[in-house]
N, C-alpha and C. Protein backbone atom coordinates (compact mmCIF):
# COMPACT_ATOMS: atom_id res chain seq x y z
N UNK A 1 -12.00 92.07 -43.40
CA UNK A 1 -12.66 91.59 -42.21
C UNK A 1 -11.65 90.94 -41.29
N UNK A 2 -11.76 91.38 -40.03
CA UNK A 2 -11.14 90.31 -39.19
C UNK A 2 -11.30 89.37 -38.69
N UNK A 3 -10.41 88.74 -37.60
CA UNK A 3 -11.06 87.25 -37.29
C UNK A 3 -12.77 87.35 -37.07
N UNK A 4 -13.09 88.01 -35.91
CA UNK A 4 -14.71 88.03 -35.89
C UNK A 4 -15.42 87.80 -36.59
N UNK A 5 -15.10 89.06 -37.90
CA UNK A 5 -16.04 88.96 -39.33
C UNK A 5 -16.07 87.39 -39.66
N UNK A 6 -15.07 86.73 -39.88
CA UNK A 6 -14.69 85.70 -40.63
C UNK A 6 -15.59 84.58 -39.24
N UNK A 7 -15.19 84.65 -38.12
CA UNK A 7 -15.90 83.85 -37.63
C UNK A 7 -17.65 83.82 -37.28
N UNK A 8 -17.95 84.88 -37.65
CA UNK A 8 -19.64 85.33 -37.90
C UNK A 8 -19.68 85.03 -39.09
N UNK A 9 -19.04 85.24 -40.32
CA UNK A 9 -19.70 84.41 -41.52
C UNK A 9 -19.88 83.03 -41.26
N UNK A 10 -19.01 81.96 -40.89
CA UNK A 10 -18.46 80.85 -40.43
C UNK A 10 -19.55 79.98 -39.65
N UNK A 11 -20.06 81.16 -38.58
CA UNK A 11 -21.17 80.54 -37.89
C UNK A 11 -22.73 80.48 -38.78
N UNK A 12 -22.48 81.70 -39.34
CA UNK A 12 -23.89 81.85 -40.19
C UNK A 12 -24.01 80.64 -41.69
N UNK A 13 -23.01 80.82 -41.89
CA UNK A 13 -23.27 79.54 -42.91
C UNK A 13 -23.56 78.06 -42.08
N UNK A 14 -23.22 77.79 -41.47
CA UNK A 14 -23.23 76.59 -40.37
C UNK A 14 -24.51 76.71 -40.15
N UNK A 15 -25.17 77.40 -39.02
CA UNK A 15 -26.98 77.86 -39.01
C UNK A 15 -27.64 77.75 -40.45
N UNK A 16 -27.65 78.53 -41.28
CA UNK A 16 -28.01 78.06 -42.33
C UNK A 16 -28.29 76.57 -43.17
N UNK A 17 -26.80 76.34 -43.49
CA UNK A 17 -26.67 75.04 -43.97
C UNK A 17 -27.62 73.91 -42.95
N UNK A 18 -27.53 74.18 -41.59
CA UNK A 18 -27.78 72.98 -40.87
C UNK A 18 -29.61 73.20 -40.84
N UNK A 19 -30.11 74.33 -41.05
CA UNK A 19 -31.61 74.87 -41.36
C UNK A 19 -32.07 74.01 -42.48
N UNK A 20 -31.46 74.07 -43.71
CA UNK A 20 -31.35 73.92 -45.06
C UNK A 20 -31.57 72.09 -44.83
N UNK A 21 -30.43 71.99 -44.29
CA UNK A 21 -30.66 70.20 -44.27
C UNK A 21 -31.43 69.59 -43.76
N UNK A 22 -31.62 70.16 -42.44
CA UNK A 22 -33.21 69.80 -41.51
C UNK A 22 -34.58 69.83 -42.33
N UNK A 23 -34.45 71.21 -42.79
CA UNK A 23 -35.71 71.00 -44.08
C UNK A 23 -36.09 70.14 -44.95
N UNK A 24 -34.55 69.82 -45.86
CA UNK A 24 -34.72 68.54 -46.67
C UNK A 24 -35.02 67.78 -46.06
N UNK A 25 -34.22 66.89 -44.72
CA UNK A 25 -34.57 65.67 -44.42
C UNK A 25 -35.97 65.34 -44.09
N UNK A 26 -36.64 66.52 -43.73
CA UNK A 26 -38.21 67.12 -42.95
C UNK A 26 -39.30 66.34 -44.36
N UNK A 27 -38.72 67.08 -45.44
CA UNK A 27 -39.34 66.75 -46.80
C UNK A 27 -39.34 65.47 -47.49
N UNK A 28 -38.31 64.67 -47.40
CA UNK A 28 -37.83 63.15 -47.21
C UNK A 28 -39.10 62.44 -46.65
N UNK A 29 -39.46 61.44 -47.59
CA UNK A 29 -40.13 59.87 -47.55
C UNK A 29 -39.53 59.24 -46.36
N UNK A 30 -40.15 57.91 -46.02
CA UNK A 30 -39.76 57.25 -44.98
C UNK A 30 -38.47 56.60 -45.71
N UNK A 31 -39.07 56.08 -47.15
CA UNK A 31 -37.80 55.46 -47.82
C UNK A 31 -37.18 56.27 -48.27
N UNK A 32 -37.00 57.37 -48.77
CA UNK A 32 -36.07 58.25 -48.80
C UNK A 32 -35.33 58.69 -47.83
N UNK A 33 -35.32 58.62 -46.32
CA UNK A 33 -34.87 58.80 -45.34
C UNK A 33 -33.81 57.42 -44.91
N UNK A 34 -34.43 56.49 -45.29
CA UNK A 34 -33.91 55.02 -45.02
C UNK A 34 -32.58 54.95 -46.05
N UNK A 35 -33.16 54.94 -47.25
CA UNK A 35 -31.59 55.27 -48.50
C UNK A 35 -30.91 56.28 -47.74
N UNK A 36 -31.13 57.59 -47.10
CA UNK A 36 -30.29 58.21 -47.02
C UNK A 36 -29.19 57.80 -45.90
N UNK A 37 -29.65 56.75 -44.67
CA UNK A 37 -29.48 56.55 -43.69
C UNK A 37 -28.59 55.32 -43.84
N UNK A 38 -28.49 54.56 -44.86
CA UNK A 38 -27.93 53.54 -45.48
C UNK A 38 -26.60 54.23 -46.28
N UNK A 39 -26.94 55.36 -47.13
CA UNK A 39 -25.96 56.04 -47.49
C UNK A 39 -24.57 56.41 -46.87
N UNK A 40 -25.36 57.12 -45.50
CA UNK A 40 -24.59 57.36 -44.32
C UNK A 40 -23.56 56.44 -44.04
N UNK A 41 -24.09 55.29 -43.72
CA UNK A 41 -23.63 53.90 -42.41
C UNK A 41 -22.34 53.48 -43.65
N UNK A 42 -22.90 53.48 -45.42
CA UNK A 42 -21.33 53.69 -45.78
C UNK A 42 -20.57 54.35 -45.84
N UNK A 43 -20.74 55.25 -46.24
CA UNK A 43 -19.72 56.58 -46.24
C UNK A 43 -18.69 56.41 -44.69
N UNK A 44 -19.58 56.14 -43.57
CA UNK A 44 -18.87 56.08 -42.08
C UNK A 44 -18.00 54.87 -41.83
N UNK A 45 -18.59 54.03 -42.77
CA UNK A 45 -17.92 52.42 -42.94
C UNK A 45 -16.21 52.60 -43.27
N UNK A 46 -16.62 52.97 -44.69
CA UNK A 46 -15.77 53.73 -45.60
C UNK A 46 -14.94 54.77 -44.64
N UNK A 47 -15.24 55.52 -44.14
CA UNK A 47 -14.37 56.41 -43.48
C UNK A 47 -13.51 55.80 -42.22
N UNK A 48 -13.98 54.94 -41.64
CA UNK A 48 -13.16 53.93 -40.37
C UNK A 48 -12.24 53.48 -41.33
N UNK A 49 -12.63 52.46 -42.03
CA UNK A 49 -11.82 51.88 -42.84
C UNK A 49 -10.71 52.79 -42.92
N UNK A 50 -10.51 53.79 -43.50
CA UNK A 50 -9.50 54.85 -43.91
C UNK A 50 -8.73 55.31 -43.08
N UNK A 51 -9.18 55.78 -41.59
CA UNK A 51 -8.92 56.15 -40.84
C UNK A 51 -7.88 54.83 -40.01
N UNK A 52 -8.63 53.98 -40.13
CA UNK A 52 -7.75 52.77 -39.48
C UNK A 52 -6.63 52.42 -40.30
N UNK A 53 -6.80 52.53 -41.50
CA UNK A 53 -5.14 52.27 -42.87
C UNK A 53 -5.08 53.32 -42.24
N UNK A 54 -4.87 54.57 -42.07
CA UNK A 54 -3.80 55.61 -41.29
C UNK A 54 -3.36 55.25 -40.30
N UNK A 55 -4.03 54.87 -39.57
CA UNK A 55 -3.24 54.73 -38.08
C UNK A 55 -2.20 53.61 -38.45
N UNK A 56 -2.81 52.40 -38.99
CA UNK A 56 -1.53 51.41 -39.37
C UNK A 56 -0.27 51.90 -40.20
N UNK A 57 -0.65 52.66 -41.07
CA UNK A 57 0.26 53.10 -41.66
C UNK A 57 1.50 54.37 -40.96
N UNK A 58 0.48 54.82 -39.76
CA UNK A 58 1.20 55.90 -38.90
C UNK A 58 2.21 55.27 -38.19
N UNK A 59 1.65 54.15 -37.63
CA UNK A 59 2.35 53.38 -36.69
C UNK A 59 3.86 52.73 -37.44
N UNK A 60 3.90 52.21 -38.66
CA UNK A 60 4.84 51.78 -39.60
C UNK A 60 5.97 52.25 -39.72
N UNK A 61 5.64 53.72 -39.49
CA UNK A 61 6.93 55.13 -39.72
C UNK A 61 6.88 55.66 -38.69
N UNK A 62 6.60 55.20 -37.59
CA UNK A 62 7.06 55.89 -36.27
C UNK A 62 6.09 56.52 -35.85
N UNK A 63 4.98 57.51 -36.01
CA UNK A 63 4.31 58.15 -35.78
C UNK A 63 4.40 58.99 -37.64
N UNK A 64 4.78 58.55 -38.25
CA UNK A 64 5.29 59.94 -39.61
C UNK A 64 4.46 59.32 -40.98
N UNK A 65 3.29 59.65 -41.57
CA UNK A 65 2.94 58.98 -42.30
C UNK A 65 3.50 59.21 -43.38
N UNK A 66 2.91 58.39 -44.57
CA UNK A 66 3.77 58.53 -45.74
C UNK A 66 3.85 59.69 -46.85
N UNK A 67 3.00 60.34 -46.83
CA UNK A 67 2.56 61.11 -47.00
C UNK A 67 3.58 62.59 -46.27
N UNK A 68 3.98 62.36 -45.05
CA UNK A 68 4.29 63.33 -44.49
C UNK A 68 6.25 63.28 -44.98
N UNK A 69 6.52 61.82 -45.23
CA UNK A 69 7.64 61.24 -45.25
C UNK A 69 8.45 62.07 -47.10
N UNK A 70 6.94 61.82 -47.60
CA UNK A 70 6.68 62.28 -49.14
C UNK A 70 7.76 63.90 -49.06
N UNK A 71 6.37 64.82 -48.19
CA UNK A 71 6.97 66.35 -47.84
C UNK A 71 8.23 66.54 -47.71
N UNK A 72 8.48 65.73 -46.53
CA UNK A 72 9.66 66.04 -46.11
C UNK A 72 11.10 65.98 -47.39
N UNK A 73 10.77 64.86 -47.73
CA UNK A 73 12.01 64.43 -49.43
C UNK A 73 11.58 65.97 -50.47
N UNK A 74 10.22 66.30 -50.38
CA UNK A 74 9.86 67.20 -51.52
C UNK A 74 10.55 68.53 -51.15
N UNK A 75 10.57 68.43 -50.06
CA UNK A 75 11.41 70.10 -49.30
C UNK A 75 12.73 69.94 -49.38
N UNK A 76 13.05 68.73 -49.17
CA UNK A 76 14.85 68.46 -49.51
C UNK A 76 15.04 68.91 -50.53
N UNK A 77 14.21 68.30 -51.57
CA UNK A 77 14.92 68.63 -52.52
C UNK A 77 14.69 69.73 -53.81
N UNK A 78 13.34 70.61 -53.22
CA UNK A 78 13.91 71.96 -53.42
C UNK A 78 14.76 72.60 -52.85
N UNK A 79 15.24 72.53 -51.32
CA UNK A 79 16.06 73.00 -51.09
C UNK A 79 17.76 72.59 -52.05
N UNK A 80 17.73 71.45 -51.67
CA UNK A 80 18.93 71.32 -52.97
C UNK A 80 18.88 71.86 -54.08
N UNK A 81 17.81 71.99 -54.50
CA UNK A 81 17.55 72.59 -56.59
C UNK A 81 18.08 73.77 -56.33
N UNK A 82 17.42 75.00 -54.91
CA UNK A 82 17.87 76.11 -54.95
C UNK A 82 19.52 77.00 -54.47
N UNK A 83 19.44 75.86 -54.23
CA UNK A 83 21.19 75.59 -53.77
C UNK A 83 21.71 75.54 -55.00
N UNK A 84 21.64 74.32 -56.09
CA UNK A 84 22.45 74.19 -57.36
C UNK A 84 22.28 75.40 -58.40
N UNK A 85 20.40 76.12 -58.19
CA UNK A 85 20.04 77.10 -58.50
C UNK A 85 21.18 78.54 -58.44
N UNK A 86 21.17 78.67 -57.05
CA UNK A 86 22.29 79.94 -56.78
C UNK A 86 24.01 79.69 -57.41
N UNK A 87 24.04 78.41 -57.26
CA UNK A 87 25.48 77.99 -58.02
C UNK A 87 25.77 78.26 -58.69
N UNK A 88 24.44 77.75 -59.69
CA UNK A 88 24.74 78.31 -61.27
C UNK A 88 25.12 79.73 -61.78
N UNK A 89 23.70 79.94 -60.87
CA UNK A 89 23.36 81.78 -61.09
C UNK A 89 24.91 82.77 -60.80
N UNK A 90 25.77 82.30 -59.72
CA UNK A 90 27.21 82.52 -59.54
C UNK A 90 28.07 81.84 -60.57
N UNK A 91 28.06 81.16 -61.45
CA UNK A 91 29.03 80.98 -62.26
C UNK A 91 28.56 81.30 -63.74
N UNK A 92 27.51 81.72 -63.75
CA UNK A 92 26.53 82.46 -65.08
C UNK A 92 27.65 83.81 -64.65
N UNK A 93 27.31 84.38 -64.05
CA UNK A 93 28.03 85.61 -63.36
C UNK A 93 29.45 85.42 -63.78
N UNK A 94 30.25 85.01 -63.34
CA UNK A 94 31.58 84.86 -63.22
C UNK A 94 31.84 84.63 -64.80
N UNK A 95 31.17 83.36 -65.55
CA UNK A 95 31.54 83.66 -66.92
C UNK A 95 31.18 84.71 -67.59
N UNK A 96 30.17 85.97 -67.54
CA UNK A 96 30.11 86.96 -68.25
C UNK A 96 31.00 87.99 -67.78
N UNK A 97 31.26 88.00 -66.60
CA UNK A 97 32.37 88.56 -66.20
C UNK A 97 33.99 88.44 -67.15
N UNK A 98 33.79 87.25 -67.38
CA UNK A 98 34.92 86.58 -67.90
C UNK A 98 35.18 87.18 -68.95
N UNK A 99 33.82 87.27 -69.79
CA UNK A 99 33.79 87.29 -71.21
C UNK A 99 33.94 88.59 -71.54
N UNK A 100 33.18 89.76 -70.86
CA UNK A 100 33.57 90.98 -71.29
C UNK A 100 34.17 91.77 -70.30
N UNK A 101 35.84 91.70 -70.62
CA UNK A 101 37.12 92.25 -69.70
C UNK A 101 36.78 94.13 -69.82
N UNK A 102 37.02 94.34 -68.48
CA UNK A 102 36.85 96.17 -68.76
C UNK A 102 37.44 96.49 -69.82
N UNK A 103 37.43 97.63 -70.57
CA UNK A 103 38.11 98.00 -71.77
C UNK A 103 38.61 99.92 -71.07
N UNK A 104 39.54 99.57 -70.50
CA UNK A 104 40.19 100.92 -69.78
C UNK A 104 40.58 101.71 -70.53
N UNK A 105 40.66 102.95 -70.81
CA UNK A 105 41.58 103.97 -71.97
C UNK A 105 41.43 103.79 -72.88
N UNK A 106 39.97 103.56 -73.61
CA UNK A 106 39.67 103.41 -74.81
C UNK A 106 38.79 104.85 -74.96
């Protein structure tokens, strides 16, 4: 499928899902609606909260969170491993080379 396909599934689950939830909430008690609505206001609490330790924490490293600071060291230093990687792999080489000399006019 191409983008389209993928973005017509995309929409149809979205319609759906948002059908699906309307129903439940439709089916929902007054107090069952109220817990759920309480549920909400933390989860959103909870999510500022989070969102605001990011930004402080964004601000700390320049704009670069720590997380991103993390990546960046983790890519270093595969790149170094595959560096010491090929090194080796060239002197693995060179000693079997070493070890078995052509045997000419035999």
């Amino acid at each position: 499928m191409g983008g389209d396909g993928s973005e017509f599934l995309q929409r149809d689950f979205s319609e759906t899902y948002e059908r699906y939830h309307v129903e439940s909430l439709q089916n929902m008690s007054k107090q069952e609606l109220v817990k759920e609505y309480l549920e909400l206001e933390k989860c959103l609490s909870r999510m500022e909260e989070e969102n605001n330790r990011l930004r402080m924490e964004s601000k700390k490293h320049g704009g670069e969170t720590a997380e991103m600071t993390r990546v960046r060291q983790l890519e270093l230093e595969v790149d170094r491993l595959r560096a010491e990687n090929l090194r080796l792999l060239k002197e693995k080489d060179l000693a079997g080379q070493e070890k078995s000399p052509c045997k000419l006019g035999e």
